[in-house]
Protein backbone atom coordinates (compact mmCIF):
# COMPACT_ATOMS: atom_id res chain seq x y z
CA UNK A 1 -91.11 97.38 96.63
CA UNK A 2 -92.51 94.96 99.25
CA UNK A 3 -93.70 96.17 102.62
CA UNK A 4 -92.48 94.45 105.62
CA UNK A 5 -91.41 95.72 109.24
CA UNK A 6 -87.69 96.90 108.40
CA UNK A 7 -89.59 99.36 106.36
CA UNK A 8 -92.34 100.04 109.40
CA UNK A 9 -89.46 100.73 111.72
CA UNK A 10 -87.24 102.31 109.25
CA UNK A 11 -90.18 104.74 108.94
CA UNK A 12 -90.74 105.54 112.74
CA UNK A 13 -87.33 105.64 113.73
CA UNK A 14 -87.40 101.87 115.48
CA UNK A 15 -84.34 100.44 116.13
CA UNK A 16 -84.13 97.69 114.12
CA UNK A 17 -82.45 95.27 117.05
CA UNK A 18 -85.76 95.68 118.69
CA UNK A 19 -87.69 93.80 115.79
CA UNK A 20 -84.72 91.02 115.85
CA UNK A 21 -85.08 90.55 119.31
CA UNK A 22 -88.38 88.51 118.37
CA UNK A 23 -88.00 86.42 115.52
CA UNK A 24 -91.34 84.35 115.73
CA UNK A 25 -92.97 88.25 116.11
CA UNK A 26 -91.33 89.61 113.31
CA UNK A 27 -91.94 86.62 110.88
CA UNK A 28 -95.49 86.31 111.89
CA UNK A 29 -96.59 90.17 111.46
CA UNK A 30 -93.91 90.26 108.01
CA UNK A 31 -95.80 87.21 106.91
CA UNK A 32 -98.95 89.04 107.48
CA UNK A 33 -97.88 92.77 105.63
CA UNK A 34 -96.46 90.46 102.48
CA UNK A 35 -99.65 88.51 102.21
CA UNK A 36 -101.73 92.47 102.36
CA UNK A 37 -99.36 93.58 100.05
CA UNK A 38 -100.07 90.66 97.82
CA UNK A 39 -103.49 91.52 97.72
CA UNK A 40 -102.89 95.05 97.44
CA UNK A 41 -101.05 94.73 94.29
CA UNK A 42 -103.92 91.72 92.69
CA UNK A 43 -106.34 94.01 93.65
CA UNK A 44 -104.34 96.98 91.74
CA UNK A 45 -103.94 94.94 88.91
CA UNK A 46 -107.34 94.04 88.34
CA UNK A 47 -108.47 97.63 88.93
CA UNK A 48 -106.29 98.53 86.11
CA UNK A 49 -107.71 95.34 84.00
CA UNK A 50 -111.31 96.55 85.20
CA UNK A 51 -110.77 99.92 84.09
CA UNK A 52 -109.15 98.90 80.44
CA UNK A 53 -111.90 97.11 80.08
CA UNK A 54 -114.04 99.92 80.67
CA UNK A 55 -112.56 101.83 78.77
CA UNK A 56 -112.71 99.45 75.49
CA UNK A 57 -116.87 99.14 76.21
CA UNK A 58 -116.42 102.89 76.02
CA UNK A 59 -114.78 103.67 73.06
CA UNK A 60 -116.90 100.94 71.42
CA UNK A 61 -119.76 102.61 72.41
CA UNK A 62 -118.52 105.94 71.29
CA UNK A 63 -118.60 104.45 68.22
CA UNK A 64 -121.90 102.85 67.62
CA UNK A 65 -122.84 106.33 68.76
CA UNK A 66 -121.24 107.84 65.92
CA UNK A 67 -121.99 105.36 63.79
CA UNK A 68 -126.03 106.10 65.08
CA UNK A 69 -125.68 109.78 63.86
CA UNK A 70 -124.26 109.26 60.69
CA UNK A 71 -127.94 107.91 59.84
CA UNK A 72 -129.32 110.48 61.59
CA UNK A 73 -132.18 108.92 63.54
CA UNK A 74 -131.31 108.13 67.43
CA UNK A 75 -133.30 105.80 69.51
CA UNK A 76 -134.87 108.47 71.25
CA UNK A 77 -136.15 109.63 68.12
CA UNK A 78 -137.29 106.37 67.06
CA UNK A 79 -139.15 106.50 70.32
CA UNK A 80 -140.63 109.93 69.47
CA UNK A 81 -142.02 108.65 65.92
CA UNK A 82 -143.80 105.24 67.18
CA UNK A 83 -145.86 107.93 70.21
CA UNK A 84 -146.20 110.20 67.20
CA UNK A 85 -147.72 107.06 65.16
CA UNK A 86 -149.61 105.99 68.21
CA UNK A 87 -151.25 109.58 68.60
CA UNK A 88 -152.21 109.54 64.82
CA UNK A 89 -153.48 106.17 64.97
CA UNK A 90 -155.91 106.43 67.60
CA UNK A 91 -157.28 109.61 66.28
CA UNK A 92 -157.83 108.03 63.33
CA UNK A 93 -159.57 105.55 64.65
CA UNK A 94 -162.23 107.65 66.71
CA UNK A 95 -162.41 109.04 62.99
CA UNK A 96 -163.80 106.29 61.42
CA UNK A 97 -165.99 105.22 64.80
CA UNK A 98 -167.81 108.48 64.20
CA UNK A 99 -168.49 107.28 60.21
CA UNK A 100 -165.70 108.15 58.46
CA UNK A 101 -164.61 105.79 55.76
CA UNK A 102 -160.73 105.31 56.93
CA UNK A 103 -158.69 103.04 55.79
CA UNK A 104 -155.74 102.27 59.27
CA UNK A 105 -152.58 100.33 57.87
CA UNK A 106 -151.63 98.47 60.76
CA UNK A 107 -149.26 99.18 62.80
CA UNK A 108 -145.81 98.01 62.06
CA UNK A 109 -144.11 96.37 65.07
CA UNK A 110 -140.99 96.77 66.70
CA UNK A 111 -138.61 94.40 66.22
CA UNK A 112 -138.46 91.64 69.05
CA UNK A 113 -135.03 92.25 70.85
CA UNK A 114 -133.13 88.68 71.07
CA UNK A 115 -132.65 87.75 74.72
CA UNK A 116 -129.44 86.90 76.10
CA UNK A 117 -128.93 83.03 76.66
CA UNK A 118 -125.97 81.74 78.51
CA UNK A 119 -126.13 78.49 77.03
CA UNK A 120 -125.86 79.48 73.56
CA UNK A 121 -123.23 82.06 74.29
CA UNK A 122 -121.01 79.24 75.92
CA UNK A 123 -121.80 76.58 73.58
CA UNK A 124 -120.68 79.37 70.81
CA UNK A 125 -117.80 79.84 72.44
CA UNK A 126 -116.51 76.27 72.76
CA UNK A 127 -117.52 75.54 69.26
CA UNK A 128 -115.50 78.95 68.13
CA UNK A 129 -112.53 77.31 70.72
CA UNK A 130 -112.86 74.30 68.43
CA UNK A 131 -112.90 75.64 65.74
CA UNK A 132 -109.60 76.95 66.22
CA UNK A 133 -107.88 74.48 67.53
CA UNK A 134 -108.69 72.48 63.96
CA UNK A 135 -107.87 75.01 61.64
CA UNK A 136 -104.42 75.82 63.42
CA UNK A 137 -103.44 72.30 63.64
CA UNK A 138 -104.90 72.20 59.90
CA UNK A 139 -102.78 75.13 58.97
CA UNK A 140 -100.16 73.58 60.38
CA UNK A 141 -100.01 70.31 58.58
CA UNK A 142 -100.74 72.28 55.01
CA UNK A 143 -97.76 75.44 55.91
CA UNK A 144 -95.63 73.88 58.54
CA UNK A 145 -96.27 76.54 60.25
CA UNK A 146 -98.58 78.39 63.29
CA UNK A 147 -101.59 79.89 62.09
CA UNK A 148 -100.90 83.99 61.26
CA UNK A 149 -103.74 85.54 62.85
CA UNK A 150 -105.77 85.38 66.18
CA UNK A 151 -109.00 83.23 66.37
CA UNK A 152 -110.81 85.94 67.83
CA UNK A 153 -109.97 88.31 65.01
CA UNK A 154 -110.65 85.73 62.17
CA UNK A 155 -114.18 85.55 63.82
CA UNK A 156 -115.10 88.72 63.53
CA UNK A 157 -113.58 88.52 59.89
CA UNK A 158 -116.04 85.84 59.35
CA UNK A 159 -118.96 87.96 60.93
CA UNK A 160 -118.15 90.54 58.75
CA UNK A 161 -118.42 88.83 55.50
CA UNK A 162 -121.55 86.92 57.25
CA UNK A 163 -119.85 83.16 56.49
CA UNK A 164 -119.00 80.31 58.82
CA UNK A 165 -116.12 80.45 60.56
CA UNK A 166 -114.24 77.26 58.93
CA UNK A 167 -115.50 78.38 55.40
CA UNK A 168 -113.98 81.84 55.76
CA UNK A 169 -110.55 80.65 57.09
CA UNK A 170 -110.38 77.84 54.17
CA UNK A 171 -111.28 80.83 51.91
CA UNK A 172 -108.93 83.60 53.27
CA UNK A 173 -105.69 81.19 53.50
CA UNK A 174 -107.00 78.67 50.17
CA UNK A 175 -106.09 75.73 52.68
CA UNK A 176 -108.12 73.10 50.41
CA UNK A 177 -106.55 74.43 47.19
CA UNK A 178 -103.20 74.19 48.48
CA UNK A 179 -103.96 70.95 49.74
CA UNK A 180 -105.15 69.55 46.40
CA UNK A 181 -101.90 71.25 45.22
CA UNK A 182 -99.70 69.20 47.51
CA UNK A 183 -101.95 65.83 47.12
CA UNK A 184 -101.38 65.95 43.01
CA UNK A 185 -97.90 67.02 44.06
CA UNK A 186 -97.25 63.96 45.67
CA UNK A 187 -98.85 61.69 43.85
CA UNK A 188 -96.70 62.71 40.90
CA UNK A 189 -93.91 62.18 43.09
CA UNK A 190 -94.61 58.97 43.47
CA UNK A 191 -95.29 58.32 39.73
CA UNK A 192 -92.07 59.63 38.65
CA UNK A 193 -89.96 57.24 41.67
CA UNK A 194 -92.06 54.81 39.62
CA UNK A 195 -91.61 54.83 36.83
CA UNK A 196 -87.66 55.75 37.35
CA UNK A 197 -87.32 52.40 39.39
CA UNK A 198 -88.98 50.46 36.58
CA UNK A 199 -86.29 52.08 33.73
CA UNK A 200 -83.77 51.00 35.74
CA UNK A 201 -85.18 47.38 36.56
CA UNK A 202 -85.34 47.07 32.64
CA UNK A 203 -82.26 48.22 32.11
CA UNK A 204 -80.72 46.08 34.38
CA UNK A 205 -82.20 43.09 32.26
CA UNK A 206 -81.80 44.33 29.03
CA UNK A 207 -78.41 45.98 28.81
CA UNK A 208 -77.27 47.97 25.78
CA UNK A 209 -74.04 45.97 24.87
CA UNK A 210 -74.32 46.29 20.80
CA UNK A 211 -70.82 47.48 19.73
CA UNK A 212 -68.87 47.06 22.76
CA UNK A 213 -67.26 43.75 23.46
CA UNK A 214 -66.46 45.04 27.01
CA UNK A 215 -70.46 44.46 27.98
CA UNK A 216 -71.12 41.58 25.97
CA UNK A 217 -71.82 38.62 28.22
CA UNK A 218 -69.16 36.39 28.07
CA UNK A 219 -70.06 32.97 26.17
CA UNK A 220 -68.51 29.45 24.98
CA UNK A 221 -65.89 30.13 21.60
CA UNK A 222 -66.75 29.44 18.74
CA UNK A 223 -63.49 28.25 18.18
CA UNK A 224 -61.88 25.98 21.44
CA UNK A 225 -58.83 25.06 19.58
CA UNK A 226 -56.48 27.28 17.60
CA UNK A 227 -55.35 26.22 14.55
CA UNK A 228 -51.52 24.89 13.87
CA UNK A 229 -49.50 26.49 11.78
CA UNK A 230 -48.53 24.43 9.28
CA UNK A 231 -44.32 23.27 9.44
CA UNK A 232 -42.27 25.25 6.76
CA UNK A 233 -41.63 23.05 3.88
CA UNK A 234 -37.62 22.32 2.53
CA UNK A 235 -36.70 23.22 -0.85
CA UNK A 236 -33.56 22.92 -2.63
CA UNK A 237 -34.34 25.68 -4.59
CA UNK A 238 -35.32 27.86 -2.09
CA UNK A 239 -33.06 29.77 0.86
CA UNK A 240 -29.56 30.38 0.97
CA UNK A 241 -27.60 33.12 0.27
CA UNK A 242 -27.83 34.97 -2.38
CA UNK A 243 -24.84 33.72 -4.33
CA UNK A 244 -25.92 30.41 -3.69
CA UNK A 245 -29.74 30.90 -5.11
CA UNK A 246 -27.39 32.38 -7.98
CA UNK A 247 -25.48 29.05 -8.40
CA UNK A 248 -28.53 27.12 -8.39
CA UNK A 249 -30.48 29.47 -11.02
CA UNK A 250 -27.29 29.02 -13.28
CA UNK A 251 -26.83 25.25 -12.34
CA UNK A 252 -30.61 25.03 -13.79
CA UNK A 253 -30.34 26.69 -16.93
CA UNK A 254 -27.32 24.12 -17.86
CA UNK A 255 -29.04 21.18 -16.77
CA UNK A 256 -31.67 22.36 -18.89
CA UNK A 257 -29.89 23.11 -22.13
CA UNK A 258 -28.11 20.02 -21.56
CA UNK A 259 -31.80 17.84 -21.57
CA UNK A 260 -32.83 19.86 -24.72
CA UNK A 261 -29.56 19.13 -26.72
């Protein structure tokens, strides 16, 4: 709940009317108590930030603790065995000053402790920023979709399995496989539309009409002009009734025995 001065009077029994009597005095000193209890709550919120944040640097270093005792050797007792060395060395030495034929390995040296440099630490950073911005918009184009995990997580993944961070993301999600995937996709996609437009341009000019007069393409006839059917011929001897083609049957026969006799 904000603090202003209803809540000031409210709390000391002021009368309220008292306040309202001076508006330019009651805006100024609200305007002043919302402003501190601005800051109030930032600074509350970055406490609690501050503290999470603490608390993560702890826990992480709770475990590299317990991750130093499961070897068993501390870095105090590291310590302890080089001023143990040291001890043995040098005695060994004033050993072999006084005659003695000693042979001193050397001693091993610590490891030299990589110093902290800003610059590499931000250009790392950018480079990791950029990194990520490629390989979502990559991811992108190849699933249509946003990338599934964090950039800061899929650098430590790459840490882990000591490999760039590009070449572990191509390797975890198989973005240039599936890539060559879609690219011989496509391309046979465009093949087949190929080919398919081709069939049909041949088809076009080479229909299939054998056997069906419907497709043939029309041409000149062979024949222009139909032939006239010839005019029935008149015969005496032919037509009538059938009494009269009876007649002239028996008409025949007479005439012809009448030639013969």
């Amino acid at each position: 709940m904000a603090f202003d001065l209803n809540v000031f009077a409210a709390e000391f029994g002021i009368d309220p009317a008292t306040l309202q009597s001076k508006p330019e005095v009651f805006k100024k000193w609200n305007g002043y108590l919302t402003e501190a209890d601005g800051k109030y709550s930032s600074a509350t919120e970055a406490q609690k930030q501050a503290q999470a944040a603490l608390d993560a640097v702890k826990n992480e270093q709770a475990a590299i603790d317990e991750k130093i005792k499961s070897f068993s050797l501390t870095e105090a007792q590291v310590d302890t065995l080089r001023a143990n060395y040291a001890a043995l060395e040098a005695q060994a030495k004033a050993l072999k000053a006084q005659g003695y034929n000693l042979n001193i390995p050397e001693t091993p040296a610590a490891p030299a402790k990589e110093e902290f440099n800003p610059a590499v630490f931000q250009q790392n950073v950018n480079q990791t920023l950029i990194h990520g911005f490629n390989l979502n918009n990559r991811y992108q184009r190849v699933h249509g979709k946003a990338l599934p995990d964090d950039v800061d997580f899929l650098a430590r993944e790459a840490k882990a399995h000591g490999m760039e961070f590009m070449a572990w993301a191509d390797k975890k999600y198989d973005l240039t496989g599936t890539e060559q995937r879609q690219q011989a996709e496509a391309a046979q996609k465009d093949k087949d539309a190929y080919a398919a437009q081709k069939v049909k341009e041949y088809q076009e000019a080479h229909p299939v009409t054998a056997g069906n007069h419907e497709l043939v393409t029309p041409g000149a006839s062979r024949f222009p002009e139909l032939a006239k059917r010839p005019a029935p011929q008149k015969h005496e001897n032919y037509g009538g009734t059938p009494a009269q083609r009876i007649a002239r049957s028996v008409k025949r026969s007479l005439e012809g025995l009448a030639a013969a006799s």
